[in-house]
Protein backbone atom coordinates (compact mmCIF):
# COMPACT_ATOMS: atom_id res chain seq x y z
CA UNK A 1 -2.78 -16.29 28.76
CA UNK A 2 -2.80 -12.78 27.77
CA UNK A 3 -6.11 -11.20 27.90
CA UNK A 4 -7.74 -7.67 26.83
CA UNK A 5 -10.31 -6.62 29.24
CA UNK A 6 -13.68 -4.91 29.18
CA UNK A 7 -14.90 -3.49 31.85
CA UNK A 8 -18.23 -2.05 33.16
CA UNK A 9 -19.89 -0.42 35.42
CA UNK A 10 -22.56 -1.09 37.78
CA UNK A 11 -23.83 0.82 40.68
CA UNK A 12 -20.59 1.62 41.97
CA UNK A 13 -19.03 -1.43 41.03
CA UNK A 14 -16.33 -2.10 38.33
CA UNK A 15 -17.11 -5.52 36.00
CA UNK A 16 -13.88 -6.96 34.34
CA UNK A 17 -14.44 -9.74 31.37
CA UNK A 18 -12.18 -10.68 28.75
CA UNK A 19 -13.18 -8.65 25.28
CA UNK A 20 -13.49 -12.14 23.33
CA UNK A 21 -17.43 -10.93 22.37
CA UNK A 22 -17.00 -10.89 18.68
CA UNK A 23 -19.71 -11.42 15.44
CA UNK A 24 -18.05 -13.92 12.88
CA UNK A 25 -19.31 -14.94 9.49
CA UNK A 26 -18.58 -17.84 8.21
CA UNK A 27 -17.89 -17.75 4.62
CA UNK A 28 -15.56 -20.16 3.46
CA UNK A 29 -12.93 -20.24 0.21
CA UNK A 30 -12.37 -23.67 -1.80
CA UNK A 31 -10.19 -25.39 0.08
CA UNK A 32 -10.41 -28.74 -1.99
CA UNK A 33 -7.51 -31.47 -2.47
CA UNK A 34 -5.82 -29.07 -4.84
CA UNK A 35 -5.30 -26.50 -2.27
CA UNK A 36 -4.72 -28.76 0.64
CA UNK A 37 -1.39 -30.30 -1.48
CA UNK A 38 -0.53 -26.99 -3.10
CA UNK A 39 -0.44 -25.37 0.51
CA UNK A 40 1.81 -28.46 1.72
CA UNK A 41 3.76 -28.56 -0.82
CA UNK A 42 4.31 -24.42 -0.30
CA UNK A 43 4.94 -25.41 3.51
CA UNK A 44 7.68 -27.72 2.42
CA UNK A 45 9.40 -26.01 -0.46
CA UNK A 46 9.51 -22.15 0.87
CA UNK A 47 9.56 -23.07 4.84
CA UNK A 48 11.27 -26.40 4.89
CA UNK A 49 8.57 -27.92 6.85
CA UNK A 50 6.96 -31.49 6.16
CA UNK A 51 3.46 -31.69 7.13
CA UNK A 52 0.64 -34.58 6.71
CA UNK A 53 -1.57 -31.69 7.67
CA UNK A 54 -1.63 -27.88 6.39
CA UNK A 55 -1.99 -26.24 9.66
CA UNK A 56 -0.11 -23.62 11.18
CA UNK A 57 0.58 -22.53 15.30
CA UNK A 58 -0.32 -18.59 15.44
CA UNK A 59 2.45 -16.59 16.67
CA UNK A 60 1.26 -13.86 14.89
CA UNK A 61 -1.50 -11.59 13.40
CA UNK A 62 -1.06 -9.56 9.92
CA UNK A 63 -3.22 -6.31 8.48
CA UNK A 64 -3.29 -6.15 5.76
CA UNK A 65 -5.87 -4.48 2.70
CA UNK A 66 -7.48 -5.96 -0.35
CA UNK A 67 -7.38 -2.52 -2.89
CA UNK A 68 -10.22 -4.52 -4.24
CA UNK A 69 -13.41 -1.68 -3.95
CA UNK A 70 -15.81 -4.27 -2.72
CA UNK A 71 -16.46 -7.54 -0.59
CA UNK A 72 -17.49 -9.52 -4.03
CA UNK A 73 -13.71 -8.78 -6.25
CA UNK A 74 -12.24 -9.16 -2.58
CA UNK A 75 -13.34 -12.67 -1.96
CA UNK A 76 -13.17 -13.41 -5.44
CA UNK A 77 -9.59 -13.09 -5.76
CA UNK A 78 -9.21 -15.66 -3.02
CA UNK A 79 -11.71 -18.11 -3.36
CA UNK A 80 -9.81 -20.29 -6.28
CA UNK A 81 -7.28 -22.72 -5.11
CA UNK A 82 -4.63 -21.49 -7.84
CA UNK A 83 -3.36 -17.97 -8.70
CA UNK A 84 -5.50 -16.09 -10.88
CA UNK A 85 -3.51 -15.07 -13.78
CA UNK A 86 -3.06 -11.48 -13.00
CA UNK A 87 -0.39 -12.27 -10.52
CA UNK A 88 2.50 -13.21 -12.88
CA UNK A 89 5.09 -11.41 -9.85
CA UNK A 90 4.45 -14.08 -7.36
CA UNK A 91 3.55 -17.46 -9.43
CA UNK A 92 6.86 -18.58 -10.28
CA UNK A 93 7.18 -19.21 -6.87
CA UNK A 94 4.09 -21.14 -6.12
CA UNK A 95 0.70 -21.46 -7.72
CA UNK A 96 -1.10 -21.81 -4.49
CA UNK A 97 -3.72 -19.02 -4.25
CA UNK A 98 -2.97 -15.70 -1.75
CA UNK A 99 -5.80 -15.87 0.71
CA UNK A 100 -6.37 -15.11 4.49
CA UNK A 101 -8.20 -16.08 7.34
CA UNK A 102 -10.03 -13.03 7.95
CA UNK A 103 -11.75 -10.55 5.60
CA UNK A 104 -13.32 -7.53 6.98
CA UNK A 105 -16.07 -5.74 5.38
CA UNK A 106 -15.97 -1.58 4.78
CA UNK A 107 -19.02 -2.07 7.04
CA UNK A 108 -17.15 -3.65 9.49
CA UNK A 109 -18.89 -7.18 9.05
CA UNK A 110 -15.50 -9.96 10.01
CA UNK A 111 -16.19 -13.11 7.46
CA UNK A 112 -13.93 -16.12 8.51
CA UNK A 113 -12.51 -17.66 5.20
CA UNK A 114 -10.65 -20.58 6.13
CA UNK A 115 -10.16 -22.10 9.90
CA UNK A 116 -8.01 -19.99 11.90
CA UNK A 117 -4.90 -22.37 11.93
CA UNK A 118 -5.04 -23.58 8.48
CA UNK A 119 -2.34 -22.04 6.46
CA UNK A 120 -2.85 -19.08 3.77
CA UNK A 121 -0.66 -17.62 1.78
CA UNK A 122 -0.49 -13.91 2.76
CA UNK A 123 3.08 -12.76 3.94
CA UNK A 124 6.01 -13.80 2.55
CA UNK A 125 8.31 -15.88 5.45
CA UNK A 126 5.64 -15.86 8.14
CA UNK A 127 2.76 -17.97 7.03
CA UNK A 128 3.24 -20.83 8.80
CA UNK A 129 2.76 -18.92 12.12
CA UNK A 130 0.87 -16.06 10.98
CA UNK A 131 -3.00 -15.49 11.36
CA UNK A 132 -4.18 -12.67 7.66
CA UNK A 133 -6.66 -10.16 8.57
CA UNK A 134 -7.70 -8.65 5.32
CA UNK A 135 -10.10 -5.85 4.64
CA UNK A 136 -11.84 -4.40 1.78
CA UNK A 137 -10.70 -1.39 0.38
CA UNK A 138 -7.00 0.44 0.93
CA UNK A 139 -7.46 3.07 -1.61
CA UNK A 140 -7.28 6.69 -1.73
CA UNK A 141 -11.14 6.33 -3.53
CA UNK A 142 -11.79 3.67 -0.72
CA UNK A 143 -9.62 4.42 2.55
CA UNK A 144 -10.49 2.17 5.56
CA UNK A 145 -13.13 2.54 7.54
CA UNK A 146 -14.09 3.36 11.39
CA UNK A 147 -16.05 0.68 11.57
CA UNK A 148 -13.43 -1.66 10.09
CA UNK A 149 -10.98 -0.31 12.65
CA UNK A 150 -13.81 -1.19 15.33
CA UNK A 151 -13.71 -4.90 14.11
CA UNK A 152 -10.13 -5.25 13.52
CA UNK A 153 -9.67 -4.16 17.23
CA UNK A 154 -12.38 -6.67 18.41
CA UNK A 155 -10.68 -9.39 15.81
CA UNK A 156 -7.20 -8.91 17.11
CA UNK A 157 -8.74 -8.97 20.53
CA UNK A 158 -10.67 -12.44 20.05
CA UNK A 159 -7.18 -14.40 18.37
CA UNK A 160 -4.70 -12.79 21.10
CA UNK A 161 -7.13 -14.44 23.84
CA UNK A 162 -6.99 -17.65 22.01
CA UNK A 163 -3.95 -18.44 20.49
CA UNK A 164 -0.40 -17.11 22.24
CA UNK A 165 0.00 -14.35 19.87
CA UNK A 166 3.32 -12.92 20.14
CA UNK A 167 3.62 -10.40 17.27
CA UNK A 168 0.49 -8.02 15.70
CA UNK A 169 1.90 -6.42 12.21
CA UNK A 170 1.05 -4.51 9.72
CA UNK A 171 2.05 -6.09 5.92
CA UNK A 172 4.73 -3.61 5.09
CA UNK A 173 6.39 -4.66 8.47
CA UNK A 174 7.10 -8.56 7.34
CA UNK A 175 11.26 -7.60 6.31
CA UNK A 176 11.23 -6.50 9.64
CA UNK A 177 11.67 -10.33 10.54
CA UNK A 178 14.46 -11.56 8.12
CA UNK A 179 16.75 -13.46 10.44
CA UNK A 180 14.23 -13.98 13.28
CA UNK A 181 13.56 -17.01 13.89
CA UNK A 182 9.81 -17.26 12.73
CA UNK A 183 11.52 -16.23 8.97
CA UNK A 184 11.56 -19.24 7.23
CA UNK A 185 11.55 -18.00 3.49
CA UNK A 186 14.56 -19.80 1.60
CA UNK A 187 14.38 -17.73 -1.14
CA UNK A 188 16.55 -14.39 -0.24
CA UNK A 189 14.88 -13.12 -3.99
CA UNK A 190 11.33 -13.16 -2.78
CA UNK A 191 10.39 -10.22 -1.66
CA UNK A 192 7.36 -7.91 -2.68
CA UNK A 193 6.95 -4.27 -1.25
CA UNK A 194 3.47 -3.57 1.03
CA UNK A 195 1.98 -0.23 2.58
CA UNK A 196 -1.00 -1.80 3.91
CA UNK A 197 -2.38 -1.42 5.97
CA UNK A 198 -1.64 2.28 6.55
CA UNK A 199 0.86 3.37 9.55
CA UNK A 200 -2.11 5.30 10.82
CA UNK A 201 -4.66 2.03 10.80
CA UNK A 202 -2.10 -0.11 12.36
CA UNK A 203 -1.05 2.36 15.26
CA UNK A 204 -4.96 2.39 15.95
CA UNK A 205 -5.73 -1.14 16.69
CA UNK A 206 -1.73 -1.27 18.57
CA UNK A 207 -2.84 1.84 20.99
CA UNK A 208 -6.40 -0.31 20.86
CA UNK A 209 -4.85 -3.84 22.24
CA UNK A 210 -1.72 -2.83 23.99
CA UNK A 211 -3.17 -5.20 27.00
CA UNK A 212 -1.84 -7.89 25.46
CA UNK A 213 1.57 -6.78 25.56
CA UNK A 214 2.93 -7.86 22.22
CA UNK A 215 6.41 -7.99 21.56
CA UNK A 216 7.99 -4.99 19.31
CA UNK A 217 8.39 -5.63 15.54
CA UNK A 218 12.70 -6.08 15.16
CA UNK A 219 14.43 -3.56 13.65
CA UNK A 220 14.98 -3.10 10.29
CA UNK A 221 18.03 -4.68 9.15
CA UNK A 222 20.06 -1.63 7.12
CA UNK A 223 21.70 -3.59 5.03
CA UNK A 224 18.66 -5.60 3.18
């Protein structure tokens, strides 16, 4: 399994652990019957995949930001089971919610939203095998913050030694996998463009948790 390490010193002596140390608040979204069916029925209509049970195996972590200026619109916008109706771009595909697993606080605090293999809609194509780490903020008014960054790093630390994380990504980096074989989108129409959560954010927690050896994002196919 692959591991990040933390190491310490002692009177001379060097004290390796794995980094899995990590705060989490529990602070769960409705996740009622009308989610659970809406979430299979997305598993089975965009991926192709028949499930008594909407759970997902991480392969993969995604960044991404809320542009929503505090933790109350942030988990607002995913706490219903159903789109809210100021996403008309995305619910003639599905009227399941967009959620995550993770959302991360400007002051860093990491609130777990739904179990960390139960399915949320967050990137198109990957979200049966893809673990959402959401944070608050992703404005020029609100830019991320150090101490997100800090938990982010700890967060991505925690899954990788958990689950066997393959891929860490940042949002705008999801076309990247058209054609791989985690893309299971049937739709070649649905597509949305992402910058979060910054190039600069995402090369942070990379440099941060390059112990674990994740496997480059593909190339961009030129002709898409």
């Amino acid at each position: 399994m692959k591991q990040g390490l933390l190491c310490m010193v002692f009177f001379g002596l060097v004290s390796c652990r794995p980094s899995t140390a990590i705060d989490i608040v529990d602070k769960p979204i409705v996740f009622d019957e009308t989610r659970k069916q809406l979430t299979l029925e997305y598993l089975e209509q965009r991926y192709g995949l028949e499930q008594e049970t909407p759970t997902i195996t991480p392969k993969m972590i995604v960044l991404h930001w809320t542009v929503f200026p505090t933790l109350k619109a942030s988990f607002e916008a995913f706490e219903q089971p159903t789109l809210p109706n100021w996403r008309p771009d995305i619910e003639s595909v599905s009227g399941l919610n967009v959620s995550a697993q993770f959302l991360v606080d400007q002051d860093g605090t990491i609130y777990r939203l739904l179990p960390e293999t139960t399915m949320a809609r967050h990137v198109i194509g990957l979200n049966h095998c893809a673990i959402g780490i959401e944070n608050v903020g992703g404005t020029n008014d609100m830019p991320l913050t150090q101490a997100q960054l800090e938990s982010n790093i700890r967060l991505v630390q925690y899954l990788a030694s958990k689950y066997p994380i393959d891929y860490l990504i940042g949002h705008y980096e999801y076309t990247h996998f058209e054609h791989h074989d985690l893309w299971l989108e049937k739709d070649a129409g649905y597509r949305t463009k992402k910058t979060d959560p910054g190039k600069e954010f995402l090369t942070k927690v990379r440099t941060a948790t390059k112990s674990f050896n994740f496997k480059p994002v593909p190339e961009q196919n030129k002709s898409l």
